[in-house]
N, C-alpha and C. Protein backbone atom coordinates (compact mmCIF):
# COMPACT_ATOMS: atom_id res chain seq x y z
N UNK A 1 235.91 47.40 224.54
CA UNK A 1 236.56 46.56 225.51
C UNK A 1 236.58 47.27 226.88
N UNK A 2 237.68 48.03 227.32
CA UNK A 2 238.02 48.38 228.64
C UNK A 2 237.81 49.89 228.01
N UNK A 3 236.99 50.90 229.34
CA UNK A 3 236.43 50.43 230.49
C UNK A 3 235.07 49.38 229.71
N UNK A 4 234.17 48.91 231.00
CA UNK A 4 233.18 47.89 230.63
C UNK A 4 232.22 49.30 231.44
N UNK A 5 230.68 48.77 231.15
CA UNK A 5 229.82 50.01 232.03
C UNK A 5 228.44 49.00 232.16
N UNK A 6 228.01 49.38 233.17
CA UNK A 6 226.57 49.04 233.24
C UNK A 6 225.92 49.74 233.64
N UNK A 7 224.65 49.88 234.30
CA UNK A 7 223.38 51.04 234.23
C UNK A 7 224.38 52.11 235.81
N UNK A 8 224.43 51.58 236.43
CA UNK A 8 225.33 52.33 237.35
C UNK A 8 226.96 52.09 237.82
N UNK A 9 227.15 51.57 236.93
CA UNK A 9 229.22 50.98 237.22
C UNK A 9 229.80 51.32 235.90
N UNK A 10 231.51 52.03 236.04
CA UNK A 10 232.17 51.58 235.18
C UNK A 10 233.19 50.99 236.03
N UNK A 11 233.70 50.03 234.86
CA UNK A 11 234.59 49.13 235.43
C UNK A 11 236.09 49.69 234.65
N UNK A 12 236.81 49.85 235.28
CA UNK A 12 238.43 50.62 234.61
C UNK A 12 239.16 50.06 234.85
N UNK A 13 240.32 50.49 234.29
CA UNK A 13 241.86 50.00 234.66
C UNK A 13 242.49 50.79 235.87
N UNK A 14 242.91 50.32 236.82
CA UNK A 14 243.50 51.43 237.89
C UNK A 14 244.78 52.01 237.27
N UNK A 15 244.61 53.27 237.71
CA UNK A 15 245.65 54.20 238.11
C UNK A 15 246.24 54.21 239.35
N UNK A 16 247.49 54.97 239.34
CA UNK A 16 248.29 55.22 240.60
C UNK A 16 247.47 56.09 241.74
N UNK A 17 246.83 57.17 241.58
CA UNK A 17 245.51 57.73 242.46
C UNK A 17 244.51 57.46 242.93
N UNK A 18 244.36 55.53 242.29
CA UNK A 18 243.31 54.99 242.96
C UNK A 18 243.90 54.50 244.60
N UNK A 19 245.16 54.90 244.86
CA UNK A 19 245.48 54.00 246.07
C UNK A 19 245.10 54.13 247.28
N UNK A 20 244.07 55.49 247.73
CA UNK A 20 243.50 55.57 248.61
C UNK A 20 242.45 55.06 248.90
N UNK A 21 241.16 54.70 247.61
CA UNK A 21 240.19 53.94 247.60
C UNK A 21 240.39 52.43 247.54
N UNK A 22 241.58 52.10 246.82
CA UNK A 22 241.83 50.65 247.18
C UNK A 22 242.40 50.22 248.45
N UNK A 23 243.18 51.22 249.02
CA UNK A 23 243.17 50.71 250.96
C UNK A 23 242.36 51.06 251.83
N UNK A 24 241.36 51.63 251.27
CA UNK A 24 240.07 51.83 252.19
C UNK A 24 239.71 50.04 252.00
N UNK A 25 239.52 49.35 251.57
CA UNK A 25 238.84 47.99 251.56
C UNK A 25 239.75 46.94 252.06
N UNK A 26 240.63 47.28 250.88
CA UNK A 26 242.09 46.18 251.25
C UNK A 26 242.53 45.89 252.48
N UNK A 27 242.85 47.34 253.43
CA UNK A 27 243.24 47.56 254.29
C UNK A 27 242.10 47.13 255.61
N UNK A 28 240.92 46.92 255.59
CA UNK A 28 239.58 46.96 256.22
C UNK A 28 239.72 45.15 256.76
N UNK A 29 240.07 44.87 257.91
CA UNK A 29 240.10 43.42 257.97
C UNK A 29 238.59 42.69 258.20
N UNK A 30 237.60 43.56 257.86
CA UNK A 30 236.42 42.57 257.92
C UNK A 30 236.16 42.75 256.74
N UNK A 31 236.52 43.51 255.75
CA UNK A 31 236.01 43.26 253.97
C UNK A 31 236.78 42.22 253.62
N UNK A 32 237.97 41.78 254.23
CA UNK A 32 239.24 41.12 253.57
C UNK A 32 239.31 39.74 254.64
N UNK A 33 238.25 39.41 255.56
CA UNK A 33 238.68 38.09 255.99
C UNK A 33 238.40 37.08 255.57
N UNK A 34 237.34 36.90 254.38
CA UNK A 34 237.44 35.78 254.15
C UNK A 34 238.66 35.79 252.64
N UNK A 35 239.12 36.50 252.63
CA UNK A 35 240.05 36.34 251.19
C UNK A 35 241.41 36.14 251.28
N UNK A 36 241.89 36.06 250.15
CA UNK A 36 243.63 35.37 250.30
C UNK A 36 244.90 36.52 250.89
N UNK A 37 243.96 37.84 250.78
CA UNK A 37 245.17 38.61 251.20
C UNK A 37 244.40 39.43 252.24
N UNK A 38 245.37 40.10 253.17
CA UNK A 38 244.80 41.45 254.01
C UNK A 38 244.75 41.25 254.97
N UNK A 39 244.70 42.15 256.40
CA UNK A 39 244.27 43.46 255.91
C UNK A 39 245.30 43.86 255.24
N UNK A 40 245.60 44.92 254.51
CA UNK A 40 246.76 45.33 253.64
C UNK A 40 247.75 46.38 254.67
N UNK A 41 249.10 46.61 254.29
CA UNK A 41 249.58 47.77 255.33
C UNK A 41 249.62 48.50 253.64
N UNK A 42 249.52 49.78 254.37
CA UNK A 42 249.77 50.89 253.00
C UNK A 42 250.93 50.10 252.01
N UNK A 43 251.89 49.69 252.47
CA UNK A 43 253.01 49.23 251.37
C UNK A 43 252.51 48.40 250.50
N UNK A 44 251.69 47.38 250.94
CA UNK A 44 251.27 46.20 250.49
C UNK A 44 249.87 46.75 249.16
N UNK A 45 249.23 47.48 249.57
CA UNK A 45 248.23 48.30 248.38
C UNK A 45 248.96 48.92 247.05
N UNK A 46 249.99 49.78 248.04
CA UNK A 46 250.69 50.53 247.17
C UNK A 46 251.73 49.34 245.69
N UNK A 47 251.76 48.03 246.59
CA UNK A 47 253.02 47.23 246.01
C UNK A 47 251.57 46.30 244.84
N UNK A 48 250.82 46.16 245.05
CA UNK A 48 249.38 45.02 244.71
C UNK A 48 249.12 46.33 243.43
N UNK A 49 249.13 47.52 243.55
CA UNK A 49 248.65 48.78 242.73
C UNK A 49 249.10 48.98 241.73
N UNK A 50 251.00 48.79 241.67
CA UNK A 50 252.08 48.74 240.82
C UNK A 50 251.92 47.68 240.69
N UNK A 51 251.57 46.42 240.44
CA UNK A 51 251.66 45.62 240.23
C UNK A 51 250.57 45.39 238.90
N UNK A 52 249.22 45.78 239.14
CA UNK A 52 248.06 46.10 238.34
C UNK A 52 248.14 46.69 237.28
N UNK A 53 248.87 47.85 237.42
CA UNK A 53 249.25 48.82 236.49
C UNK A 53 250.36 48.20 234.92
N UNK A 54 251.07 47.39 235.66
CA UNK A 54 252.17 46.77 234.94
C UNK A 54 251.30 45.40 234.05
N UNK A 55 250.35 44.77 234.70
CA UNK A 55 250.08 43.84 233.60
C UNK A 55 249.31 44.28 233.02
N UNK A 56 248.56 45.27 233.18
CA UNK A 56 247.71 46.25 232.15
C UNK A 56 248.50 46.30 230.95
N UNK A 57 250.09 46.23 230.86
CA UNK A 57 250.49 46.53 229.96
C UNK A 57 250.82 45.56 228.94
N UNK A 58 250.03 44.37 229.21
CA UNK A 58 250.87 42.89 228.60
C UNK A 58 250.12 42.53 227.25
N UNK A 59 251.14 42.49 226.18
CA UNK A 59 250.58 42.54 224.75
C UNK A 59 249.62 41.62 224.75
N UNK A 60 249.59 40.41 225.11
CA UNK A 60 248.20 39.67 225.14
C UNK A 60 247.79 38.78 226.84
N UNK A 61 247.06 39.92 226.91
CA UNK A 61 246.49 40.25 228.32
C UNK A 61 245.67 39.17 228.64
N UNK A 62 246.01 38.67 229.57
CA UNK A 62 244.67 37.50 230.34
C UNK A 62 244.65 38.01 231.45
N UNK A 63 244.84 38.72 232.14
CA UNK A 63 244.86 39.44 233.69
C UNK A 63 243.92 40.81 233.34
N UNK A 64 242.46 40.71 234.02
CA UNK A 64 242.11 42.70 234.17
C UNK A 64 241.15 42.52 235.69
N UNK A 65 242.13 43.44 236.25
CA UNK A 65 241.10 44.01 237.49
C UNK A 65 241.19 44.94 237.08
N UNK A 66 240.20 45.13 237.75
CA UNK A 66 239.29 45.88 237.21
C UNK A 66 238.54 46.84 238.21
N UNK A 67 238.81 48.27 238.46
CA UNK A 67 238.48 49.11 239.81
C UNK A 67 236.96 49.34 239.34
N UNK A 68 236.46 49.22 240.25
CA UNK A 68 234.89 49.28 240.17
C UNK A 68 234.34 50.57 240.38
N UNK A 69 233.70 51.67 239.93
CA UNK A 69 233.25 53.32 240.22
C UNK A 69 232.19 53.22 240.02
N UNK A 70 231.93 54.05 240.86
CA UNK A 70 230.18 54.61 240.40
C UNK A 70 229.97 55.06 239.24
N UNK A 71 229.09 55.16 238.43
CA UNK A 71 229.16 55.96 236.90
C UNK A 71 229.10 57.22 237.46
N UNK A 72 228.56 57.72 237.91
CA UNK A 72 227.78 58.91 238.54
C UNK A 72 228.67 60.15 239.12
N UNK A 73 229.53 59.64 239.84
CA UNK A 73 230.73 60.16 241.27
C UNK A 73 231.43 59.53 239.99
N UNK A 74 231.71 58.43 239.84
CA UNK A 74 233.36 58.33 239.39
C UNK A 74 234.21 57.70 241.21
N UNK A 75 233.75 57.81 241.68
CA UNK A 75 234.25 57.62 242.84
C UNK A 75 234.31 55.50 242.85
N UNK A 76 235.36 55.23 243.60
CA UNK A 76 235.76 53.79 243.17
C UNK A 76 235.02 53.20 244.40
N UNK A 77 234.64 51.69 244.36
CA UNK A 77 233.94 51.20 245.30
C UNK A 77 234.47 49.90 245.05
N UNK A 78 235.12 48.86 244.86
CA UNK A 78 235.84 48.21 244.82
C UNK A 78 236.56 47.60 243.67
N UNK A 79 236.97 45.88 243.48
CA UNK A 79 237.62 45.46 242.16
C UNK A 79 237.00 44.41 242.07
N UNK A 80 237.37 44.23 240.45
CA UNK A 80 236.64 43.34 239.60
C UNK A 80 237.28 42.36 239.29
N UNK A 81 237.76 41.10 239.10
CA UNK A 81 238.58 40.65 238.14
C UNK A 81 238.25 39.43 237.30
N UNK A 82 238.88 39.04 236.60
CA UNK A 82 238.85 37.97 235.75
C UNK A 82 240.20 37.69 234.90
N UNK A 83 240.75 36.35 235.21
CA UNK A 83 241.92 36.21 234.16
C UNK A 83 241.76 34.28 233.99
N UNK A 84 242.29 34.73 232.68
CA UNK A 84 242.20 33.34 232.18
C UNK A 84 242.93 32.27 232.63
N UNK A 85 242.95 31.32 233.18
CA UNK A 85 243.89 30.39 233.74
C UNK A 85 244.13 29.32 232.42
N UNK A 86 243.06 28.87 231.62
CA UNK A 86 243.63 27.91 230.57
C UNK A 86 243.53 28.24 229.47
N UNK A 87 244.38 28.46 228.49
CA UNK A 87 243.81 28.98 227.21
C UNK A 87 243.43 27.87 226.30
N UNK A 88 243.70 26.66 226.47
CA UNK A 88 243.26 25.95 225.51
C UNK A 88 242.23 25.31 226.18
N UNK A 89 241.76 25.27 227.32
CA UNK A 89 240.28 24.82 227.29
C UNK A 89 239.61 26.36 227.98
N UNK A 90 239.89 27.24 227.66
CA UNK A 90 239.29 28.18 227.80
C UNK A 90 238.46 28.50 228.84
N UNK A 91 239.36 29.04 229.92
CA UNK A 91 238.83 28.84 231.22
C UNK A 91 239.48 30.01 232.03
N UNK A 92 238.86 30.68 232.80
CA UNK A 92 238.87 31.56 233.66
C UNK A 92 238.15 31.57 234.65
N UNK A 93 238.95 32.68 235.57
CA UNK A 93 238.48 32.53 236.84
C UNK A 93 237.82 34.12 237.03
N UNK A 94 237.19 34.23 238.32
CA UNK A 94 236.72 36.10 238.84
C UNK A 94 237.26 36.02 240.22
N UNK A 95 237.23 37.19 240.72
CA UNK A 95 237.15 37.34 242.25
C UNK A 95 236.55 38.75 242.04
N UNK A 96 236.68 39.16 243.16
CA UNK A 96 235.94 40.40 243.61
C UNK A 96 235.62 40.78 245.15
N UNK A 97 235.66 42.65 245.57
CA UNK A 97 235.98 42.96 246.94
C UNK A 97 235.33 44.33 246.53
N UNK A 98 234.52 44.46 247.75
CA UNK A 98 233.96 46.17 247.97
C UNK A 98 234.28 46.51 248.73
N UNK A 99 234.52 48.12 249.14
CA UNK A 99 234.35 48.96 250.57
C UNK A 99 233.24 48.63 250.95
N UNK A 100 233.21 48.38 252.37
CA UNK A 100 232.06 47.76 253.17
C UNK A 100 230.90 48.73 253.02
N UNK A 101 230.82 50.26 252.88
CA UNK A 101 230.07 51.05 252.66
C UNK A 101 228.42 50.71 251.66
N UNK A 102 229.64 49.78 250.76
CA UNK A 102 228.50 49.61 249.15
C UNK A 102 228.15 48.20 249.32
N UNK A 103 228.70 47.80 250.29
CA UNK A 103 227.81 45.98 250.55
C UNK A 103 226.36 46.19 250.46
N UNK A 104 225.80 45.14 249.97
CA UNK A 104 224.56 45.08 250.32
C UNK A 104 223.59 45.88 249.01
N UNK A 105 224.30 46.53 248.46
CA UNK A 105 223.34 47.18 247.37
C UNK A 105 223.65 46.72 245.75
N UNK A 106 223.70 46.05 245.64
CA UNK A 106 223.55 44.91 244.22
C UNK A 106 224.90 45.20 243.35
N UNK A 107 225.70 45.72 243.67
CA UNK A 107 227.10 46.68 242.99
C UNK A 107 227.45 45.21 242.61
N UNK A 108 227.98 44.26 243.66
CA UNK A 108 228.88 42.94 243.12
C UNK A 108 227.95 42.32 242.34
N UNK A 109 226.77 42.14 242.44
CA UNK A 109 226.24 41.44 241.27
C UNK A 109 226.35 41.79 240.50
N UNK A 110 226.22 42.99 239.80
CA UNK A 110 226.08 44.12 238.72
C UNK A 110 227.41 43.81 238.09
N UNK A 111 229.08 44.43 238.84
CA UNK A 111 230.08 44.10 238.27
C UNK A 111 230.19 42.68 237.81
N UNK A 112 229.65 41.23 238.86
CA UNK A 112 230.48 40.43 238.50
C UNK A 112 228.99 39.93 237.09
N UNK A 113 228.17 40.26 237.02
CA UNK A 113 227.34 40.21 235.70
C UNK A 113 228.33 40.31 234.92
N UNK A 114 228.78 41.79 234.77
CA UNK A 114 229.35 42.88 233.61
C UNK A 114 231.08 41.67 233.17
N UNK A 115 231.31 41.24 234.46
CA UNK A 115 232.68 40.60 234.37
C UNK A 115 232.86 39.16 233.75
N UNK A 116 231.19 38.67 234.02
CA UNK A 116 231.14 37.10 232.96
C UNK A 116 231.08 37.43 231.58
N UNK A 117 229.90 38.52 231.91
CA UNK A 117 229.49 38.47 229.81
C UNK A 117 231.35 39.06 229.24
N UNK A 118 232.10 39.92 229.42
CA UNK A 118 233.34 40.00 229.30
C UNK A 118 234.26 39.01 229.18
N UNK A 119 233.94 38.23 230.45
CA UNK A 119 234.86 36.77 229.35
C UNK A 119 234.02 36.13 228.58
N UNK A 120 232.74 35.75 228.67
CA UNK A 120 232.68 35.15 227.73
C UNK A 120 232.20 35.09 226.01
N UNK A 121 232.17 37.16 225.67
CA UNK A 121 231.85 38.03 224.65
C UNK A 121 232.75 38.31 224.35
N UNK A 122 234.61 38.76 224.97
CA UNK A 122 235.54 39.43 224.37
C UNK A 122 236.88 38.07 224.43
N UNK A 123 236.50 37.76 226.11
CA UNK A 123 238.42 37.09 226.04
C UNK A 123 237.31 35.42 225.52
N UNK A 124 236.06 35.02 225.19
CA UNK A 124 236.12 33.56 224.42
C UNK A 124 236.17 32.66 225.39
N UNK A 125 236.03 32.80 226.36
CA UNK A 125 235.92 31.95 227.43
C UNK A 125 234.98 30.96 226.86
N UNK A 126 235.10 29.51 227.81
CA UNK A 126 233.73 28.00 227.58
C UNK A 126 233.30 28.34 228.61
N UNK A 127 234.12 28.69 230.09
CA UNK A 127 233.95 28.00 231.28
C UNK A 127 234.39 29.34 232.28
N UNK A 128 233.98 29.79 233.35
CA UNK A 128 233.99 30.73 234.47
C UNK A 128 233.58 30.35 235.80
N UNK A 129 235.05 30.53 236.57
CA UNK A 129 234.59 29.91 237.80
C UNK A 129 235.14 31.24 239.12
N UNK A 130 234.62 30.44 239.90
CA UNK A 130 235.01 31.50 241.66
C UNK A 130 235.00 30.34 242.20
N UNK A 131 235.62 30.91 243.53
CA UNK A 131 235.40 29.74 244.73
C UNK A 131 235.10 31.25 246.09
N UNK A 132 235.05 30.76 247.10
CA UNK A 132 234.37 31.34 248.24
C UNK A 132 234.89 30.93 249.78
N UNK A 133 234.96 31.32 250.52
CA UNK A 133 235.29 30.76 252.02
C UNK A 133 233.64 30.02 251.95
N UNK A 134 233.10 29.79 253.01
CA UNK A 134 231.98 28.49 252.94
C UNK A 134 231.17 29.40 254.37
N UNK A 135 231.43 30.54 255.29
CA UNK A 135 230.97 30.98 255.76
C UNK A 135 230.52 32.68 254.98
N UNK A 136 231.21 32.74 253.34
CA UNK A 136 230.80 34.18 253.03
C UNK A 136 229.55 33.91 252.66
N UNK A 137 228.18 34.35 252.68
CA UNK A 137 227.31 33.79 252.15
C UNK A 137 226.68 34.88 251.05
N UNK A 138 227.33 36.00 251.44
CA UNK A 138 227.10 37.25 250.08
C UNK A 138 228.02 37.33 249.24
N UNK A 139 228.57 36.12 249.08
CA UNK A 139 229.77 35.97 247.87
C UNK A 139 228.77 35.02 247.11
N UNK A 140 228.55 33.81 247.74
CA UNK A 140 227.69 32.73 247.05
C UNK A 140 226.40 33.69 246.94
N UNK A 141 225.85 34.28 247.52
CA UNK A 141 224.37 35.21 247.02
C UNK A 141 224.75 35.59 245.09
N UNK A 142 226.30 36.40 245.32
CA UNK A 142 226.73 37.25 243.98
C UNK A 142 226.51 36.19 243.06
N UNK A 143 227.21 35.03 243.42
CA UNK A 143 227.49 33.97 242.43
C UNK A 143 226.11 33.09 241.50
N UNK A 144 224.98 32.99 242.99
CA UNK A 144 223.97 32.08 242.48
C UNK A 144 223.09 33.50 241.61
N UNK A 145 223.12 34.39 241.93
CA UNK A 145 222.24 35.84 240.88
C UNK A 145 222.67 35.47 239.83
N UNK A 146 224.36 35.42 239.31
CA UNK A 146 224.46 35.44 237.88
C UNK A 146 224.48 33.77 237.35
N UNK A 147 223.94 33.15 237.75
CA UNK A 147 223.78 31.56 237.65
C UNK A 147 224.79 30.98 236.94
N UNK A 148 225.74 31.14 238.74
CA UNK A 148 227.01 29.72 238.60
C UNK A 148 226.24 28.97 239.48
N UNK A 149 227.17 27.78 238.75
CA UNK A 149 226.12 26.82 239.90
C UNK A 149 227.49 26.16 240.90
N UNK A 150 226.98 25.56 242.11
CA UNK A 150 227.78 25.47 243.11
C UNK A 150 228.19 23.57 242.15
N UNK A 151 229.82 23.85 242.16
CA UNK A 151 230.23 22.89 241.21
C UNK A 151 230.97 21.15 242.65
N UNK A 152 231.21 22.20 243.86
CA UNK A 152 232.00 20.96 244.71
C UNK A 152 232.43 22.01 245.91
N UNK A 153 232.67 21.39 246.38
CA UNK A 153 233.50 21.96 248.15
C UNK A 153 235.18 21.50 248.17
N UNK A 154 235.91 22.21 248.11
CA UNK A 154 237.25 21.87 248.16
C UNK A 154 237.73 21.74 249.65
N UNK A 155 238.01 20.87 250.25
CA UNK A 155 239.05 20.88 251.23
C UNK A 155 240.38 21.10 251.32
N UNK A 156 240.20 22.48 252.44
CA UNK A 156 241.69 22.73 252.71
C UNK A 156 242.56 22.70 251.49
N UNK A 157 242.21 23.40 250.51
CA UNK A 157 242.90 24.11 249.40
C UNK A 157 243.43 25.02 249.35
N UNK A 158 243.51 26.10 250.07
CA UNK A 158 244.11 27.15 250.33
C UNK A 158 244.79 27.31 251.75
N UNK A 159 246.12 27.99 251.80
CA UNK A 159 247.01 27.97 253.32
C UNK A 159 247.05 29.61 253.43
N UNK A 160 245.89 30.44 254.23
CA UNK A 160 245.58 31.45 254.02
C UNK A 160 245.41 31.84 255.39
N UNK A 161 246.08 32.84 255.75
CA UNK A 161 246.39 34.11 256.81
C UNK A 161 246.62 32.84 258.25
N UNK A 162 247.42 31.70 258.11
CA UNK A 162 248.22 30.87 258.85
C UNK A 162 246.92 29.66 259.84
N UNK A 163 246.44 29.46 257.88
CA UNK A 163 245.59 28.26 258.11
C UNK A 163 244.61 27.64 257.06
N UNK A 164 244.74 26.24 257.26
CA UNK A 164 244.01 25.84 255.80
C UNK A 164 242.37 26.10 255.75
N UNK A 165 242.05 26.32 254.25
CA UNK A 165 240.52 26.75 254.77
C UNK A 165 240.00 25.81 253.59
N UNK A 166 238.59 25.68 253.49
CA UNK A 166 237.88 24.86 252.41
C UNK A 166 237.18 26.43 251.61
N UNK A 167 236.67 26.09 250.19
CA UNK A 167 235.68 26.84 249.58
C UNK A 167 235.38 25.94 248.97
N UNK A 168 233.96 26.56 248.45
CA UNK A 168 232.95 26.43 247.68
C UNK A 168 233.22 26.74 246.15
N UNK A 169 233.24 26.20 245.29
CA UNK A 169 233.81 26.27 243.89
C UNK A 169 232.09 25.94 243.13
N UNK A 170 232.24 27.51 242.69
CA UNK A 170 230.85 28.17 241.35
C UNK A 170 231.88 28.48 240.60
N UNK A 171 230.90 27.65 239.05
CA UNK A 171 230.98 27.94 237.94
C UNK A 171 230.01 27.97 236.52
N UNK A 172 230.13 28.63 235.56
CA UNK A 172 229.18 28.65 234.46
C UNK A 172 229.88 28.82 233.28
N UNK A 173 229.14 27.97 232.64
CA UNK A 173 229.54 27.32 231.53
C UNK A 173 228.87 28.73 230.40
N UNK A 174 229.75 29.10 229.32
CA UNK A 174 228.99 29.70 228.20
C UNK A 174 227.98 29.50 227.58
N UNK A 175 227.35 28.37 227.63
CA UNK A 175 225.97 28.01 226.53
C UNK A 175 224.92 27.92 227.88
N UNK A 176 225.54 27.80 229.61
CA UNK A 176 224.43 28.41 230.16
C UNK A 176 223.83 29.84 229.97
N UNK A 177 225.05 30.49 230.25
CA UNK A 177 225.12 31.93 230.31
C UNK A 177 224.19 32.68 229.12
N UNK A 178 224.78 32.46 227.47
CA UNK A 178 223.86 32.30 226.58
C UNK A 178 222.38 32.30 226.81
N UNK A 179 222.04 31.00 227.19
CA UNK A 179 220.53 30.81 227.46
C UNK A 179 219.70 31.94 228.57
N UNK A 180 220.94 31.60 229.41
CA UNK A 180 220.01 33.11 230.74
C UNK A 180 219.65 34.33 229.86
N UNK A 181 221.07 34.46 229.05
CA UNK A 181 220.44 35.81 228.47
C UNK A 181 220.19 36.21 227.25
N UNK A 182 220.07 34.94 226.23
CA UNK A 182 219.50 35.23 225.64
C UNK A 182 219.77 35.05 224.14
N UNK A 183 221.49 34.96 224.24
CA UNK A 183 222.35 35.54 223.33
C UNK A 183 221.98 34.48 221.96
């Protein structure tokens, strides 16, 4: 189960010592503008950190972010997540955020790969979705690699940093996922 690994990522549970690598990003207001929170003030990392740590601890867990490291360094490069929103139609969601450093070099595809087959090999998932601001276009890049498909455009669904915004809502179904790879 946890950690998860792929040819160059493990994916972990944070610790309290990750809090300098998670406000390197958090804190970064161009990694964090198109998303629901940020930039972060140190309190706000530190408070989002303890917060992580604590549902790590929940006897039957539908919540894992998931700190993203190099295999190599060990050194953290952003988060992963996935938690289940329905359990009886079996449905979850991802998000995901890097230090601007590691943009651009296939890391979010890689994790959010590692983060579908995870729901839909351990937590049983049918169904996996994201949504996106509609100007990120290396969020939708991450999304169309691991083939979600672009499901609708939401209007003004979210009231985020003191204004409504639209996204783009990707998702993939398990018996696609299956077929891509194979299973």
């Amino acid at each position: 189960m946890i950690p998860l690994q792929t040819e160059r990522l493990i994916l972990r549970d944070f610790v309290e010592s990750d809090w300098p690598a998670v406000h390197q990003y958090a804190g970064d207001g161009e990694v964090v503008r198109y998303l629901t929170f940020g930039p972060n003030s140190e309190e706000d990392t530190r408070n989002f950190l303890q917060k992580e740590i604590l549902l790590q601890k929940q006897e039957l867990r539908q919540h894992f972010a998931l700190a993203v490291t190099l295999k190599n360094q060990k050194q953290l490069i952003g988060i992963c997540r996935i938690s289940t929103l329905d359990t009886v139609n079996k449905t979850g969601s991802i998000g995901y955020c890097f230090t601007k450093q590691f943009w651009g070099q296939g890391y979010a595809t890689e994790a959010v790969r590692e983060i579908i087959c995870f729901g839909f090999q351990e937590l049983g998932l049918h169904r996996i979705f994201a949504t996106c601001h509609p100007a990120n276009i290396a969020s939708v890049r991450v999304m169309q690699k691991n083939g979600m498909q672009q499901e609708g455009y939401l209007r003004q669904h979210h009231w985020i940093k003191g204004e409504w915004r639209d996204s783009w809502l990707y998702a993939i179904l398990e018996d696609e996922w299956r077929e891509a790879n194979r299973f």
